[in-house]
C-alpha atoms as a PDB file:
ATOM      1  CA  UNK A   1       0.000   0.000   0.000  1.00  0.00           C
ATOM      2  CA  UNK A   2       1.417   3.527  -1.129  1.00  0.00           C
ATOM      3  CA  UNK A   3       1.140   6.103   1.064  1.00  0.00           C
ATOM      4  CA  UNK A   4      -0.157   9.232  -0.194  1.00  0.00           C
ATOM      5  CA  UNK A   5       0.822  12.703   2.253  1.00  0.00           C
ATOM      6  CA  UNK A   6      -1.899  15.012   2.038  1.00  0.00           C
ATOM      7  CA  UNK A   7      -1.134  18.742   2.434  1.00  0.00           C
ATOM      8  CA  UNK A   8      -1.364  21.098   5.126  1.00  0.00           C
ATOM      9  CA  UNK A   9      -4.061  23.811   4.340  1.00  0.00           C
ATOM     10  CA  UNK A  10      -1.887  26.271   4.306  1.00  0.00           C
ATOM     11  CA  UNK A  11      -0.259  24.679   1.479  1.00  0.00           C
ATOM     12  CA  UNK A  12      -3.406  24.046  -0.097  1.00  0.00           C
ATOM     13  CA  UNK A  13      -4.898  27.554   0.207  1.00  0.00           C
ATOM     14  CA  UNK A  14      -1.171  28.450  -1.574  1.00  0.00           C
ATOM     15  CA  UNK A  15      -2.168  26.228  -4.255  1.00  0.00           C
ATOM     16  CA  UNK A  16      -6.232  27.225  -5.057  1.00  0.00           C
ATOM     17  CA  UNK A  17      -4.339  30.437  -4.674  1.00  0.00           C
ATOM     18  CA  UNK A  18      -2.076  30.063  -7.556  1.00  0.00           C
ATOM     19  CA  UNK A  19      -4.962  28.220 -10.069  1.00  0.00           C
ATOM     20  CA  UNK A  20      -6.804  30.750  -9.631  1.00  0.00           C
ATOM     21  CA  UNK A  21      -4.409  33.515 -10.740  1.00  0.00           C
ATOM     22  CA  UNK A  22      -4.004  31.015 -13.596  1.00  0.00           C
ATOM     23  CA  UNK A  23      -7.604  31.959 -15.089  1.00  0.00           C
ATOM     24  CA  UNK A  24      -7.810  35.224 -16.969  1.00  0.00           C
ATOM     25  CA  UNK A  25     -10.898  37.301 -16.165  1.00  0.00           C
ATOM     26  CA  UNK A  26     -13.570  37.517 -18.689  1.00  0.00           C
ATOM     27  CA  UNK A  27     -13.755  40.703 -20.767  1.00  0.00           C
ATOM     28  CA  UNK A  28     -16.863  42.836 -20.548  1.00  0.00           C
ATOM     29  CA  UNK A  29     -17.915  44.907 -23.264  1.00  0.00           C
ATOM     30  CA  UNK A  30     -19.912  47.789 -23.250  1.00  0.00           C
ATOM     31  CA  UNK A  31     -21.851  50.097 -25.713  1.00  0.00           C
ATOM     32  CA  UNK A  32     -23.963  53.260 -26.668  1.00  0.00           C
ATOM     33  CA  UNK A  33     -27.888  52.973 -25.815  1.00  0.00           C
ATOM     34  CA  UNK A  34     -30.425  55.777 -27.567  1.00  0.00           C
ATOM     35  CA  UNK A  35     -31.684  58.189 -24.658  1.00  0.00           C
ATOM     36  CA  UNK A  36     -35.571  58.997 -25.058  1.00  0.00           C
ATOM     37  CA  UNK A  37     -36.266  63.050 -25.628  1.00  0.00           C
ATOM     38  CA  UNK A  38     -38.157  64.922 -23.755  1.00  0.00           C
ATOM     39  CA  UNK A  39     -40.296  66.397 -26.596  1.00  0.00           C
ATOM     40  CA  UNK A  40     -40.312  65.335 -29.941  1.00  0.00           C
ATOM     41  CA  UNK A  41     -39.821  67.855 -32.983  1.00  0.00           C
ATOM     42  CA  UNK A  42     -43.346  67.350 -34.980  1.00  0.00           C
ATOM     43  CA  UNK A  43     -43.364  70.307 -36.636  1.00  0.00           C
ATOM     44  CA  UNK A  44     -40.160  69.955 -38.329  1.00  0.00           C
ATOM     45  CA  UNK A  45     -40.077  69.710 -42.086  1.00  0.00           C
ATOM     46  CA  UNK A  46     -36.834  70.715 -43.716  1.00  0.00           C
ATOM     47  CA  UNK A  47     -34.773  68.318 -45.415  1.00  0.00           C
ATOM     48  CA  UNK A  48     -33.588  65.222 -43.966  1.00  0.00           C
ATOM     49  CA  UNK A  49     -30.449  64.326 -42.123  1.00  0.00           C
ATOM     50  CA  UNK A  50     -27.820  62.100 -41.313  1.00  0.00           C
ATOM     51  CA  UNK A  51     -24.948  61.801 -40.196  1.00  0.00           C
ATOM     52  CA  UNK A  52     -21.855  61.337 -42.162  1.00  0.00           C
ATOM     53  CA  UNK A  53     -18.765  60.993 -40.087  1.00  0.00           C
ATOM     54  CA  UNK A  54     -17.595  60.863 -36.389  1.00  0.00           C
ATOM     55  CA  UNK A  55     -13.997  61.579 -35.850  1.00  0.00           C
ATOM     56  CA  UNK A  56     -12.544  60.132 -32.448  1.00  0.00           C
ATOM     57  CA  UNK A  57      -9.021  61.513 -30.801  1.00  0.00           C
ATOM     58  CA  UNK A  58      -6.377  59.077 -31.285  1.00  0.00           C
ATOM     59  CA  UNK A  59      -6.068  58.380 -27.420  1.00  0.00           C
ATOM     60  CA  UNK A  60      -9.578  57.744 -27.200  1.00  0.00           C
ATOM     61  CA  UNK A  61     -10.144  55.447 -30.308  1.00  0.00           C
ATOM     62  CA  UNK A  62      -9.318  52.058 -29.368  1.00  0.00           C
ATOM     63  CA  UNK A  63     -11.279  48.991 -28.571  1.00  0.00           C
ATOM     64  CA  UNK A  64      -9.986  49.421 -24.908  1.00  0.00           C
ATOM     65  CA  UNK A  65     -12.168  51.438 -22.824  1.00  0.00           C
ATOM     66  CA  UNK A  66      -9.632  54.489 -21.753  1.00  0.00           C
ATOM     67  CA  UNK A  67     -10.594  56.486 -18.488  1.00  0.00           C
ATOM     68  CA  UNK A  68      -8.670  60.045 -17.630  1.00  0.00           C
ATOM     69  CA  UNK A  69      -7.729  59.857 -14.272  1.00  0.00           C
ATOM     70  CA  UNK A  70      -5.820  63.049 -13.728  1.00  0.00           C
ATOM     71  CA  UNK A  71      -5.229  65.739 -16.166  1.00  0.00           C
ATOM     72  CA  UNK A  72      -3.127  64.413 -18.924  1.00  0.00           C
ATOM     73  CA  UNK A  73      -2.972  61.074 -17.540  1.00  0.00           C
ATOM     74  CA  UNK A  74      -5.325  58.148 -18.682  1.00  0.00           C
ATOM     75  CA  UNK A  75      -5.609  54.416 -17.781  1.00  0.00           C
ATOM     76  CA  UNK A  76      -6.857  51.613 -20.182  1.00  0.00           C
ATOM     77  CA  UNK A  77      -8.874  48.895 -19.322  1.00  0.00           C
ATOM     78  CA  UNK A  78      -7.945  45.100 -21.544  1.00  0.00           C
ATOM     79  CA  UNK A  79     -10.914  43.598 -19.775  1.00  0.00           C
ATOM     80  CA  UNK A  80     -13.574  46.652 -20.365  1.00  0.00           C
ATOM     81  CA  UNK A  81     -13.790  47.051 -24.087  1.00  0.00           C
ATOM     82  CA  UNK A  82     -16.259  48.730 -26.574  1.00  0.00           C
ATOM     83  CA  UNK A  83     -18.551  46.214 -28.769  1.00  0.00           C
ATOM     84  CA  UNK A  84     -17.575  48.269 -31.861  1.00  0.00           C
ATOM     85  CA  UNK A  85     -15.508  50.841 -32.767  1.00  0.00           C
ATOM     86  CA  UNK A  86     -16.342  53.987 -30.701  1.00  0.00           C
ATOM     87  CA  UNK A  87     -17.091  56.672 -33.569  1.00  0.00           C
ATOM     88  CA  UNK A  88     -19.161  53.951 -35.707  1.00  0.00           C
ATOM     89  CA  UNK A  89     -21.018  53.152 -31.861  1.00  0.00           C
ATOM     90  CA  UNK A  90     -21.802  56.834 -31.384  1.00  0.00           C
ATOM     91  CA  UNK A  91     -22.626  57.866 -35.155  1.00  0.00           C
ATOM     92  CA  UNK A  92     -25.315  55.154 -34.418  1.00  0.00           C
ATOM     93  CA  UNK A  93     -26.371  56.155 -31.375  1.00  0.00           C
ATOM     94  CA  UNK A  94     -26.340  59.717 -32.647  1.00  0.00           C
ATOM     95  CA  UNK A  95     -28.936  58.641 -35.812  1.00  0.00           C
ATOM     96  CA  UNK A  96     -31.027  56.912 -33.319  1.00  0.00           C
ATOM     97  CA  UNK A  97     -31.130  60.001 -30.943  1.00  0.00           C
ATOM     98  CA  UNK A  98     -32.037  62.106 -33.891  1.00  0.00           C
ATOM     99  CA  UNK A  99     -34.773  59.667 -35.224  1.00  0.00           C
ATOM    100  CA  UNK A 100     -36.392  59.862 -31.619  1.00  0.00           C
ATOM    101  CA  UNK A 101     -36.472  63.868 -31.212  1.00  0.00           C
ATOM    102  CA  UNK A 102     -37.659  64.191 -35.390  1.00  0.00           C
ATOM    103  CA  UNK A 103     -40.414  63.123 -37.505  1.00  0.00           C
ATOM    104  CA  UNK A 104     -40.549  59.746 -39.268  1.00  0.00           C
ATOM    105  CA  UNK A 105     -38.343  59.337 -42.140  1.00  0.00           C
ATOM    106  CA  UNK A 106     -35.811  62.663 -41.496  1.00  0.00           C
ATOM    107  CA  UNK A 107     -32.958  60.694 -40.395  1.00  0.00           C
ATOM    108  CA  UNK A 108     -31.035  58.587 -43.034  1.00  0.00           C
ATOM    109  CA  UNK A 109     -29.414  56.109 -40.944  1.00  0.00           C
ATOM    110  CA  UNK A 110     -25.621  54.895 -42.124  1.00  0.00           C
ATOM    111  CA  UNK A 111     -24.958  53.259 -44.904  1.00  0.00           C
ATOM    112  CA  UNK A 112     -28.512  54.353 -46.633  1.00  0.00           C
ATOM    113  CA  UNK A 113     -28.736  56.475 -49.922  1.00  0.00           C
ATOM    114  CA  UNK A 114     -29.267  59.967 -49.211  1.00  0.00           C
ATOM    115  CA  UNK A 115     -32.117  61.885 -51.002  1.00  0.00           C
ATOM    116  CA  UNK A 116     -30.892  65.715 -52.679  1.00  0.00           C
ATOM    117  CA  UNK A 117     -30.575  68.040 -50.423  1.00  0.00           C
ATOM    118  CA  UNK A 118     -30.067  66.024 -47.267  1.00  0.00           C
ATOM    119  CA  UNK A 119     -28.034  67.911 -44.407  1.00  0.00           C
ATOM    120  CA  UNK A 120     -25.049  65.788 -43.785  1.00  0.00           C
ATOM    121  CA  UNK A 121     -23.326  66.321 -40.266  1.00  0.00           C
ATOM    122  CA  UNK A 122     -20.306  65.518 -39.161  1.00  0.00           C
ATOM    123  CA  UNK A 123     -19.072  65.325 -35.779  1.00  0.00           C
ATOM    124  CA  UNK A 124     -15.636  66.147 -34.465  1.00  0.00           C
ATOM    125  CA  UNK A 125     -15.070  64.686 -30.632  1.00  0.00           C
ATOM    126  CA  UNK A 126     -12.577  66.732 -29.198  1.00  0.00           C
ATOM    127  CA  UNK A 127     -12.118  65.540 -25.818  1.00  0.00           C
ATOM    128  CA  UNK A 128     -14.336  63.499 -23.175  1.00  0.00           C
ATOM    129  CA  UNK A 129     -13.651  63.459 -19.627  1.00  0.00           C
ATOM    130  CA  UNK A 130     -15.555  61.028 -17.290  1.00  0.00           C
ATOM    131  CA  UNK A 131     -14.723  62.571 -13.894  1.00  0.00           C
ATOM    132  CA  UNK A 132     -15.781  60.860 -10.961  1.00  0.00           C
ATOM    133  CA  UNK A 133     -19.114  63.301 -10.869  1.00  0.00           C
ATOM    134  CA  UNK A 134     -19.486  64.378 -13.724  1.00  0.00           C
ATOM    135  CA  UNK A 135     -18.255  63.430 -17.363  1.00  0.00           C
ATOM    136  CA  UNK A 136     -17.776  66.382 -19.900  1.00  0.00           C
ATOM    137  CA  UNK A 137     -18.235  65.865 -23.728  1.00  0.00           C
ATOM    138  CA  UNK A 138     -16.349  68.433 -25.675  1.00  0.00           C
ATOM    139  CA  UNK A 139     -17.461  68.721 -29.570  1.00  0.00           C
ATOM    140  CA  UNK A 140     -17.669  70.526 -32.559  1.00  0.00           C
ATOM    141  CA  UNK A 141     -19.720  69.619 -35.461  1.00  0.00           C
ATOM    142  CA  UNK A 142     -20.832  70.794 -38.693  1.00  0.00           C
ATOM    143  CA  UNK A 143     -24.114  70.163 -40.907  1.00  0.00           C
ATOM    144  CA  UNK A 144     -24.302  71.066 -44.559  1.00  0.00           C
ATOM    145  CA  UNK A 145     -26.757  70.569 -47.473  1.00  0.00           C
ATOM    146  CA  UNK A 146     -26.273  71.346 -51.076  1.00  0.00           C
ATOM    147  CA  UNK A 147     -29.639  72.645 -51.579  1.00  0.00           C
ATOM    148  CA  UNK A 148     -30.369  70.549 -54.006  1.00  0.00           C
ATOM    149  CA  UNK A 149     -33.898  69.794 -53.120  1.00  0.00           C
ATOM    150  CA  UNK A 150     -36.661  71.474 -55.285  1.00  0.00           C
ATOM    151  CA  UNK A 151     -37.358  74.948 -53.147  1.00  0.00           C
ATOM    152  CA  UNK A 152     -33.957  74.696 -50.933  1.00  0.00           C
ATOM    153  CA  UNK A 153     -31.269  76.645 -50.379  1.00  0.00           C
ATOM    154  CA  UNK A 154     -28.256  75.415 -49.690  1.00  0.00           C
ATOM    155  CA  UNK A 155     -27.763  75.546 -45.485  1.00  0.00           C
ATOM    156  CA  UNK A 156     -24.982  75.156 -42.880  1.00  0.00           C
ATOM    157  CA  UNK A 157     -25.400  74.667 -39.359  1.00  0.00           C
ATOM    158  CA  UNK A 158     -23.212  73.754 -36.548  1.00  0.00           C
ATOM    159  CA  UNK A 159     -21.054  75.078 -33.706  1.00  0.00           C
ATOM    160  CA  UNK A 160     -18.427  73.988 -30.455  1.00  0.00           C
ATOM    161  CA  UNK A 161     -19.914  72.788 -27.705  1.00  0.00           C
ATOM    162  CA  UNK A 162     -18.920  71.796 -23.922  1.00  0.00           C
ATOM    163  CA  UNK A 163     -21.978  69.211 -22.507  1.00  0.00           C
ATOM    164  CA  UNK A 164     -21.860  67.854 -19.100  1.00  0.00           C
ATOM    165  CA  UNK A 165     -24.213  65.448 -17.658  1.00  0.00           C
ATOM    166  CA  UNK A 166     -24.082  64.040 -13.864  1.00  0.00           C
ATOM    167  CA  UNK A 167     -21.962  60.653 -13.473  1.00  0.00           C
ATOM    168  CA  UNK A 168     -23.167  58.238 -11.083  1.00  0.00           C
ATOM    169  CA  UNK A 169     -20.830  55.617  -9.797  1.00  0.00           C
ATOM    170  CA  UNK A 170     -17.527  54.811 -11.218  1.00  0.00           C
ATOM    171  CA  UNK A 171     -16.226  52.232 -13.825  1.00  0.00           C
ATOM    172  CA  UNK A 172     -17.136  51.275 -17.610  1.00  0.00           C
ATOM    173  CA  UNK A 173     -20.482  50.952 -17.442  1.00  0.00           C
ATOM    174  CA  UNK A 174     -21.367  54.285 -15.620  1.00  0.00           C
ATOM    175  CA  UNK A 175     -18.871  55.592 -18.176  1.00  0.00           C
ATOM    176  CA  UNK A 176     -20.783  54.454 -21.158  1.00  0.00           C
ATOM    177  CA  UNK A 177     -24.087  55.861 -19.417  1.00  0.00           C
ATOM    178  CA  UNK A 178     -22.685  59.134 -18.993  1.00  0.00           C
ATOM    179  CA  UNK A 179     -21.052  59.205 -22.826  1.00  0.00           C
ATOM    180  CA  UNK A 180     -24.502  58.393 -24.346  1.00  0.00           C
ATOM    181  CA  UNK A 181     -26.405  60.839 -22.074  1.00  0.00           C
ATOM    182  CA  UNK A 182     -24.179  63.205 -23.599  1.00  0.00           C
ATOM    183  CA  UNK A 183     -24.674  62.288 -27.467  1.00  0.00           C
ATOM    184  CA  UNK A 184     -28.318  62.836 -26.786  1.00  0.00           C
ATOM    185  CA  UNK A 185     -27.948  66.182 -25.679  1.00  0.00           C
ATOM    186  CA  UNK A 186     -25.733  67.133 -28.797  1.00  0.00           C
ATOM    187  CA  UNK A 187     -28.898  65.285 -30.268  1.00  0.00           C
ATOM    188  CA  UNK A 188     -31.314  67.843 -29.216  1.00  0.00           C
ATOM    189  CA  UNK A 189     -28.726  70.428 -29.975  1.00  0.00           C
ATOM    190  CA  UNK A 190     -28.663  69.842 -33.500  1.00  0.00           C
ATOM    191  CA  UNK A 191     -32.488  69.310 -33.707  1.00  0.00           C
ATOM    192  CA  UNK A 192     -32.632  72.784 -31.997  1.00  0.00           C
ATOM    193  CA  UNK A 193     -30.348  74.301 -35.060  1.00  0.00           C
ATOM    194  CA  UNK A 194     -33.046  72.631 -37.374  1.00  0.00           C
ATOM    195  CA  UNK A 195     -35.844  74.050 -36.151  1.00  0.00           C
ATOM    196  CA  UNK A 196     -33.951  77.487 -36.324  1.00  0.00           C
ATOM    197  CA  UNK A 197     -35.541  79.376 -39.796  1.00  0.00           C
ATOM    198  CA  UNK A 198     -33.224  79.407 -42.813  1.00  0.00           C
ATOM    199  CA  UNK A 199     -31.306  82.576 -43.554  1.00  0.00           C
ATOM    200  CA  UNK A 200     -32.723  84.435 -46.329  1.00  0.00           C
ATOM    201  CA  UNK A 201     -30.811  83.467 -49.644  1.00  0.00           C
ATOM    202  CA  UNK A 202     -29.972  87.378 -50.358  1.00  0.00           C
END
């Protein structure tokens, strides 16, 4: 008969210690939801829109999810990563925003065919700070159309703007809460732009 020596715990607890190390935490990924408006623009009938291009920072566009954590210094998560690509993820969340605060069939999604004289926007994200509070959305974006609708002039709307929203909690999925509160509130900025009367053409 063979003897077999059984561990002490403490040796044991060493070694559940060490297999567990071993296995790599799963990654969690996170995206962009659509934020219901408040009101809904019903009157609005000028030209559709959609939006053309979102241009992400080169710190900020990577699958990792990337968190500042003092001012010029930012920590990326492997295990916390956007689903997609984070300007194709807001660019959709963006169309979906607009096609809740607009009337049926004025938001040509990605990838559609535009009609003549469709305003295309396009979105420049200039820097996004999720503080532990509150998370700050700095962006600049531009709409044009070439007027080529019967009856249209051609149009360009857009500006710079500094959104904040309140932050609850910390980590990646507050973090993607906060960043698609504040793509719905550039949302109903650019709906309020629409809704703004056309210059005169002379």
């Amino acid at each position: 008969m063979i003897a077999r020596r059984i561990p002490p715990p403490c040796v044991a607890l060493v070694l559940a210690n060490l297999l567990a190390g071993c296995q790599s935490a799963p990654t969690r990924f996170f995206m962009l939801e659509p934020v219901a408006p408040v009101s809904i623009a019903g009157s609005y009938t000028g030209p559709a829109i959609a939006v053309a291009a979102v241009h992400i920072p080169p710190a900020l566009d990577r699958s990792d999810i990337v968190s500042e954590v003092a001012p010029g210094e930012f920590k990326v998560s492997d295990l916390e990563q956007w689903i997609a690509p984070l300007g194709q993820g807001i660019r959709q969340a963006l169309s979906a925003d607009l096609a809740a605060r607009l009337p049926a069939g004025r938001v040509i999604f990605p990838h559609l065919a535009k009609p003549p004289g469709t305003i295309a926007v396009s979105v420049d994200l200039l820097s996004f700070d999720a503080g532990p509070r509150v998370a700050t959305l700095q962006v600049s974006w531009l709409g044009t159309s070439d007027g080529a609708q019967p009856g249209a002039q051609p149009r360009s709307i857009g500006g710079t703007l500094r959104l904040q929203t309140p932050r609850s909690g910390e980590g990646a999925a507050s973090m993607a809460s906060a960043l698609s509160a504040l793509v719905a509130q550039l949302a109903d900025r650019i709906v309020t732009e629409l809704l703004l009367p056309a210059p005169d053409a002379g």
